[in-house]
N, C-alpha and C. Protein backbone atom coordinates (compact mmCIF):
# COMPACT_ATOMS: atom_id res chain seq x y z
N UNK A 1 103.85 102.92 187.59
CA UNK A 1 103.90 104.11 188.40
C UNK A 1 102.46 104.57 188.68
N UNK A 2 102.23 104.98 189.94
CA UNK A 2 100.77 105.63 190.13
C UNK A 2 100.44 106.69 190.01
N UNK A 3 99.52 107.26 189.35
CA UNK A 3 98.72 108.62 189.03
C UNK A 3 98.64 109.04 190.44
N UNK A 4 99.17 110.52 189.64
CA UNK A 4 98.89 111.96 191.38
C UNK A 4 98.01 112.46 190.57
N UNK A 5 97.05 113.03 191.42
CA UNK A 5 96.18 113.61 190.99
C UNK A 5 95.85 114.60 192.44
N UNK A 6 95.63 115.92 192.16
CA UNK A 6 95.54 116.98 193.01
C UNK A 6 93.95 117.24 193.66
N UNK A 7 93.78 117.25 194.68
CA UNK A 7 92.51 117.43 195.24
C UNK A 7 92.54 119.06 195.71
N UNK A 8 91.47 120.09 195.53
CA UNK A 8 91.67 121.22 196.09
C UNK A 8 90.61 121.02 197.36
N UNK A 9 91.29 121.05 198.84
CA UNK A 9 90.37 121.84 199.51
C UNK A 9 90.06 123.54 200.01
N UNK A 10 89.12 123.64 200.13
CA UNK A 10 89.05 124.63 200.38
C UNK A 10 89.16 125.49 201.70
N UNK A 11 90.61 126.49 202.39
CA UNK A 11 90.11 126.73 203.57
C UNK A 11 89.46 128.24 203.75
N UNK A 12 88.97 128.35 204.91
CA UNK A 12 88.13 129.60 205.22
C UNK A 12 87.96 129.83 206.62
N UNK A 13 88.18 131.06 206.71
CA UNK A 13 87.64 131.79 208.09
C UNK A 13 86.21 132.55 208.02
N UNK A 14 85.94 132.23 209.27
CA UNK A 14 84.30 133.07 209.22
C UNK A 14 84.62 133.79 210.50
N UNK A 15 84.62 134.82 210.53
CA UNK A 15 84.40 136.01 211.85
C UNK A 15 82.48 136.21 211.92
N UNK A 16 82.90 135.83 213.09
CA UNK A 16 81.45 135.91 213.69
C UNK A 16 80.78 137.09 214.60
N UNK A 17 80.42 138.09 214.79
CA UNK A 17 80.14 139.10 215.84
C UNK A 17 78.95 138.81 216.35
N UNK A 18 78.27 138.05 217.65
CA UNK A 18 77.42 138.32 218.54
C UNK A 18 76.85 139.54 219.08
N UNK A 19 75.27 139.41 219.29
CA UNK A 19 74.73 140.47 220.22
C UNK A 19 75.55 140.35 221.51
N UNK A 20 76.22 141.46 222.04
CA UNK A 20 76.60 141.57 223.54
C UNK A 20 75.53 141.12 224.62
N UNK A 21 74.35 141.30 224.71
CA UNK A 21 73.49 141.14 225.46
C UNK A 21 72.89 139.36 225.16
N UNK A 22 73.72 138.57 225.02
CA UNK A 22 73.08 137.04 224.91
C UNK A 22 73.92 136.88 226.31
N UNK A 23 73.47 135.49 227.50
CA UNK A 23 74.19 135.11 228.40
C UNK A 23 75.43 134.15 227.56
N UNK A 24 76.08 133.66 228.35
CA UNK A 24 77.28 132.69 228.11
C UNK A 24 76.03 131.05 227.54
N UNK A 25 75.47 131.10 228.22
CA UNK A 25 74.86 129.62 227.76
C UNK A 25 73.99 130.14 226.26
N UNK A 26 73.10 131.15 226.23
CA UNK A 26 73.17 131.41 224.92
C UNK A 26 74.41 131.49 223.75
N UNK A 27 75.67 132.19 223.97
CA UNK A 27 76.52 131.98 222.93
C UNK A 27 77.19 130.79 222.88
N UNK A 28 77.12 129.79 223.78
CA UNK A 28 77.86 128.78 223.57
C UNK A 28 76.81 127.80 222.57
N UNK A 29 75.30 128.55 222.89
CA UNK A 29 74.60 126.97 221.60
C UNK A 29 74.31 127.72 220.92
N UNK A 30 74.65 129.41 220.10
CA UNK A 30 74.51 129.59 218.95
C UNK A 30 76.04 129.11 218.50
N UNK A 31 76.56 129.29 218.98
CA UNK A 31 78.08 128.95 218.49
C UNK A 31 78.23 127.28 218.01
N UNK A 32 77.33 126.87 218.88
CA UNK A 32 77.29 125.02 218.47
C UNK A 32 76.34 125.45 217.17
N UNK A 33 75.52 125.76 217.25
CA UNK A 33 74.58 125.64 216.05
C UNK A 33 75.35 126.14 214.66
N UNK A 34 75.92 127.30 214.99
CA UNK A 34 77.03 127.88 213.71
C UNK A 34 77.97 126.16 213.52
N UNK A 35 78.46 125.59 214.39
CA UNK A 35 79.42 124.58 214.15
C UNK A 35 78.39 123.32 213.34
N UNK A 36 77.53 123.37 214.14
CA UNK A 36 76.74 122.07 213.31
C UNK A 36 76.30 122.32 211.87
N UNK A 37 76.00 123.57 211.27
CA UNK A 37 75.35 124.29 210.33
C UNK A 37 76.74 123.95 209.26
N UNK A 38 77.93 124.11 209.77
CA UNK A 38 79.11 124.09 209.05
C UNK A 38 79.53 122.40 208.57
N UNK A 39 78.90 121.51 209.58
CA UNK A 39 79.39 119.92 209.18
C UNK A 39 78.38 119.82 208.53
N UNK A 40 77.46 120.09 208.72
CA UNK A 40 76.55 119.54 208.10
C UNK A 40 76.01 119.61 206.55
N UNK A 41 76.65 120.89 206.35
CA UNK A 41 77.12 121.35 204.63
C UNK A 41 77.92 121.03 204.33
N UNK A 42 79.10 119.72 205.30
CA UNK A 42 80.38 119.25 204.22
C UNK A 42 81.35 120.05 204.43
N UNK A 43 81.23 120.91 205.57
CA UNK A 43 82.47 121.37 206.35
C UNK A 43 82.92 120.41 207.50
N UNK A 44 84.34 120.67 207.74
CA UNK A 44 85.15 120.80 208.94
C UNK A 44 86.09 121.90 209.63
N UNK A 45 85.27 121.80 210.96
CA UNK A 45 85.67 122.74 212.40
C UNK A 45 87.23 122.03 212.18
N UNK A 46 88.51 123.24 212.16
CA UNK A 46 89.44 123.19 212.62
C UNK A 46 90.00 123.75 213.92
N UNK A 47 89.29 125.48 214.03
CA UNK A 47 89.26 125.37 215.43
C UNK A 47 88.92 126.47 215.27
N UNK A 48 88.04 126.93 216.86
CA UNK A 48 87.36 128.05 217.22
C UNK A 48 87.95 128.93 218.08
N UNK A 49 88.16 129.90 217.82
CA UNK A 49 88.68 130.76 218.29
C UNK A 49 87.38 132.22 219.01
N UNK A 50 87.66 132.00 220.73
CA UNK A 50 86.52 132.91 220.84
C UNK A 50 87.31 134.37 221.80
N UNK A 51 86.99 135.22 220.68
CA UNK A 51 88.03 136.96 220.83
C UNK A 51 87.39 137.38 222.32
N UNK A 52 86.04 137.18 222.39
CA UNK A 52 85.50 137.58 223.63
C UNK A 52 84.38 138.84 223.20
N UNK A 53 84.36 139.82 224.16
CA UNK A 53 83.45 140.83 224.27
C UNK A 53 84.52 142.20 223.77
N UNK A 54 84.25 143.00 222.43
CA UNK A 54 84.96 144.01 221.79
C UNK A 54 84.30 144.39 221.56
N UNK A 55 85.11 146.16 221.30
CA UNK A 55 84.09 147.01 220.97
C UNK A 55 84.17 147.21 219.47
N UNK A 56 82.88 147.81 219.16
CA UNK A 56 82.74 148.13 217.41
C UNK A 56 83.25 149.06 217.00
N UNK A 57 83.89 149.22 215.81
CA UNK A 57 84.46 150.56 215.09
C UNK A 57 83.05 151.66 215.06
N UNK A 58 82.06 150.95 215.45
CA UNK A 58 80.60 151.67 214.89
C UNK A 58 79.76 151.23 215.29
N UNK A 59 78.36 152.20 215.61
CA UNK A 59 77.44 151.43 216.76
C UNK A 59 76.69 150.46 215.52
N UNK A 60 76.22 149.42 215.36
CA UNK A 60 75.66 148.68 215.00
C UNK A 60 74.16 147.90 215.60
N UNK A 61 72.94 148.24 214.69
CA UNK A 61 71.88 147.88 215.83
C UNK A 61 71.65 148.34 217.30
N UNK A 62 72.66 149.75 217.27
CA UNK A 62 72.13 150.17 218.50
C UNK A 62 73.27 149.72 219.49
N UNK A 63 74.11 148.74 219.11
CA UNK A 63 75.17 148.37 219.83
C UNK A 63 76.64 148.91 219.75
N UNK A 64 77.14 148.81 220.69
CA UNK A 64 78.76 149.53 220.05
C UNK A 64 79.39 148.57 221.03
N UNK A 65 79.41 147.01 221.56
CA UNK A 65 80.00 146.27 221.46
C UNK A 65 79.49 145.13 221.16
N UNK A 66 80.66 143.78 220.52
CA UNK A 66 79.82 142.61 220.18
C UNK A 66 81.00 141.45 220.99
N UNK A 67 80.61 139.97 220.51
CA UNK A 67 81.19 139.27 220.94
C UNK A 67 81.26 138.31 219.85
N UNK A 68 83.14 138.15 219.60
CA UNK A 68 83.74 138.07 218.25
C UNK A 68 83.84 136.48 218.66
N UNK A 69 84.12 136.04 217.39
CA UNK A 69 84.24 134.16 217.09
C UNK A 69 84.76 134.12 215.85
N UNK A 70 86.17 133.77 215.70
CA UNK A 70 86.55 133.10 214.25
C UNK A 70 86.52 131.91 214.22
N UNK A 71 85.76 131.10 212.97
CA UNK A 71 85.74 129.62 212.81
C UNK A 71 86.92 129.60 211.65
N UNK A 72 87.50 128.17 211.92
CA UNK A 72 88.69 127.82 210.76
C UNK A 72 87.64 126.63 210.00
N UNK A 73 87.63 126.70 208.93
CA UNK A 73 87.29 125.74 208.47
C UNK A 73 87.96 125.17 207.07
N UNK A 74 87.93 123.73 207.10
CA UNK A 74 88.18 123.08 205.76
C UNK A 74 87.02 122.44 205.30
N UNK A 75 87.36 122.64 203.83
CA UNK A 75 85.76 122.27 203.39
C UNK A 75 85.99 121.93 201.06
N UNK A 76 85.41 120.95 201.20
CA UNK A 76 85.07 120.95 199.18
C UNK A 76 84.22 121.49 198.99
N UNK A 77 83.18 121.98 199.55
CA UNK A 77 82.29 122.37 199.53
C UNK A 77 82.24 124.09 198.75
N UNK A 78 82.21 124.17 197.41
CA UNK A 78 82.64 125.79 197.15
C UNK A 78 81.18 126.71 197.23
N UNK A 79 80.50 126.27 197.99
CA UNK A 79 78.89 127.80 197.71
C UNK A 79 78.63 127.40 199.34
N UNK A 80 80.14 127.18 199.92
CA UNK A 80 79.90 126.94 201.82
C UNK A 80 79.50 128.05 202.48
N UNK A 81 79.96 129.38 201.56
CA UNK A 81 80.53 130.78 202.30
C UNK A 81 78.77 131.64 202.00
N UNK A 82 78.97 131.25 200.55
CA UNK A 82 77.37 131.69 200.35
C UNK A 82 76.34 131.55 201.17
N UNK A 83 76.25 129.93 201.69
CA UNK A 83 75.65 129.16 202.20
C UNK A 83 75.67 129.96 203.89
N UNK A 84 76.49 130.35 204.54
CA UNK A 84 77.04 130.74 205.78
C UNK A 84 76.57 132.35 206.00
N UNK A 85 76.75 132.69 204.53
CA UNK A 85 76.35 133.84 204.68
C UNK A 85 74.75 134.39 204.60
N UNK A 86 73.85 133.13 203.97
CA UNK A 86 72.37 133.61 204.26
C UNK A 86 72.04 132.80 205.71
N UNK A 87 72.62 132.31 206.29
CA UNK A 87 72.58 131.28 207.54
C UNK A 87 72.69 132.83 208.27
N UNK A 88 73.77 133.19 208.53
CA UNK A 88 73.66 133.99 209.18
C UNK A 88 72.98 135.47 209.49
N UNK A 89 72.71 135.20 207.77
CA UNK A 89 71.51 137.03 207.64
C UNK A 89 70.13 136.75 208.80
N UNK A 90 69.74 135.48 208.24
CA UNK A 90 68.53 134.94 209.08
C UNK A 90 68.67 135.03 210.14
N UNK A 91 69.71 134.61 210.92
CA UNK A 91 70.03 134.32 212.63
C UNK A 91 69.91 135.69 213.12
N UNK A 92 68.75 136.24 213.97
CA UNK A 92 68.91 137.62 214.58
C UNK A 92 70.18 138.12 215.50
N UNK A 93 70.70 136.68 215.98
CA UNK A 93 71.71 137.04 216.93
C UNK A 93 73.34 137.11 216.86
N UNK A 94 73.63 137.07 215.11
CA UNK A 94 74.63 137.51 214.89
C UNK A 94 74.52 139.17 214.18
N UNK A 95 75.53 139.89 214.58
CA UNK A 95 75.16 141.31 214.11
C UNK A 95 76.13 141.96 213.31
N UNK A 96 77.33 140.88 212.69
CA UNK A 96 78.01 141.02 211.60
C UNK A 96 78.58 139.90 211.54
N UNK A 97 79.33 139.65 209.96
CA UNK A 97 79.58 138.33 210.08
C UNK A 97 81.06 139.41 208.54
N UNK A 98 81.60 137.97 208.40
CA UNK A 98 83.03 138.04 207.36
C UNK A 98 83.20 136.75 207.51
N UNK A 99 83.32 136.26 205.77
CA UNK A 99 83.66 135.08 205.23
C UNK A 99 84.74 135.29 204.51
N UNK A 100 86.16 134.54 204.85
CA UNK A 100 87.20 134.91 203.88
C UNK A 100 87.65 133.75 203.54
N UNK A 101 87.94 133.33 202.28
CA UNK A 101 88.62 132.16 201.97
C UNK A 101 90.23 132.53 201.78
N UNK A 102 90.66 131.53 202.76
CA UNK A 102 92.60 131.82 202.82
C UNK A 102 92.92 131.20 201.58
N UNK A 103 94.43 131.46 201.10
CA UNK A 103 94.98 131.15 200.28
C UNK A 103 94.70 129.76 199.90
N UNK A 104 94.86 129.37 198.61
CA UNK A 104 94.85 127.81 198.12
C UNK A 104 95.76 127.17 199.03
N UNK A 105 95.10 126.03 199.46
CA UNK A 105 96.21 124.89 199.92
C UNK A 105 96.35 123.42 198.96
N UNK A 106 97.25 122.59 198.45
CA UNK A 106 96.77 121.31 197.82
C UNK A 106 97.23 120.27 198.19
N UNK A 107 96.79 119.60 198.57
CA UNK A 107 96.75 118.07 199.57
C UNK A 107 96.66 116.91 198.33
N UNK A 108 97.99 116.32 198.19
CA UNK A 108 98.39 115.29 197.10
C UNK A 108 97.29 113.71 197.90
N UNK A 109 96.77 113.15 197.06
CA UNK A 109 96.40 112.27 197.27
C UNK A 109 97.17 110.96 196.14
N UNK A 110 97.19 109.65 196.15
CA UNK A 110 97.42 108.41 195.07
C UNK A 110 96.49 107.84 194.78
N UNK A 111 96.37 108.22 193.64
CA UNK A 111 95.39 107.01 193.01
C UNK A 111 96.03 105.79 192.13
N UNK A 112 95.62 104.59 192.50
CA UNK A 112 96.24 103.09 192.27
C UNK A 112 95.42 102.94 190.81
């Protein structure tokens, strides 16, 4: 008989809030750069979801609207969120961010 053995991945959403004032060709290559920043730490893009141009509960930086982006991601990677979250302190052109890890999921693998 073959050994199960349980692999945990890890999934997560990242809400992203943009400066309102970037053009469309600016948010589409910070948005690539957020995506590449994410494979490249041993994540995977499940899918991007872009909310558009909303307004803030609160002016922020002077702003009181932004432009929202949730990333889905799967990932083993457990210090991804940490990792995402000084990525983005640095980046001037995000102006809030939320990292949430969703519930456990566990994906049976066989080992022979």
């Amino acid at each position: 008989m073959a050994k199960r053995y349980y692999e945990t991945i890890r999934h997560y959403e990242s809400v992203v809030v943009l400066k309102p004032t970037l053009s469309e060709e600016e948010v589409n290559r910070r948005v690539q750069e957020i995506k590449d920043f994410i494979t490249k730490k041993g994540g995977e893009i499940l899918n991007v979801l872009d909310w558009g141009l909303k307004p803030l509960a609160y002016r922020i930086n002077n702003f009181t609207h932004g432009r929202y982006f949730i990333i889905e991601i799967r990932s083993e990677n457990t210090d991804l969120p940490n990792e995402l979250d000084f990525y983005y302190k640095i980046n001037d052109d995000v102006i809030r961010w939320l990292n949430i890890k969703q519930k456990a999921k566990k994906e049976a693998s066989h080992a022979q």
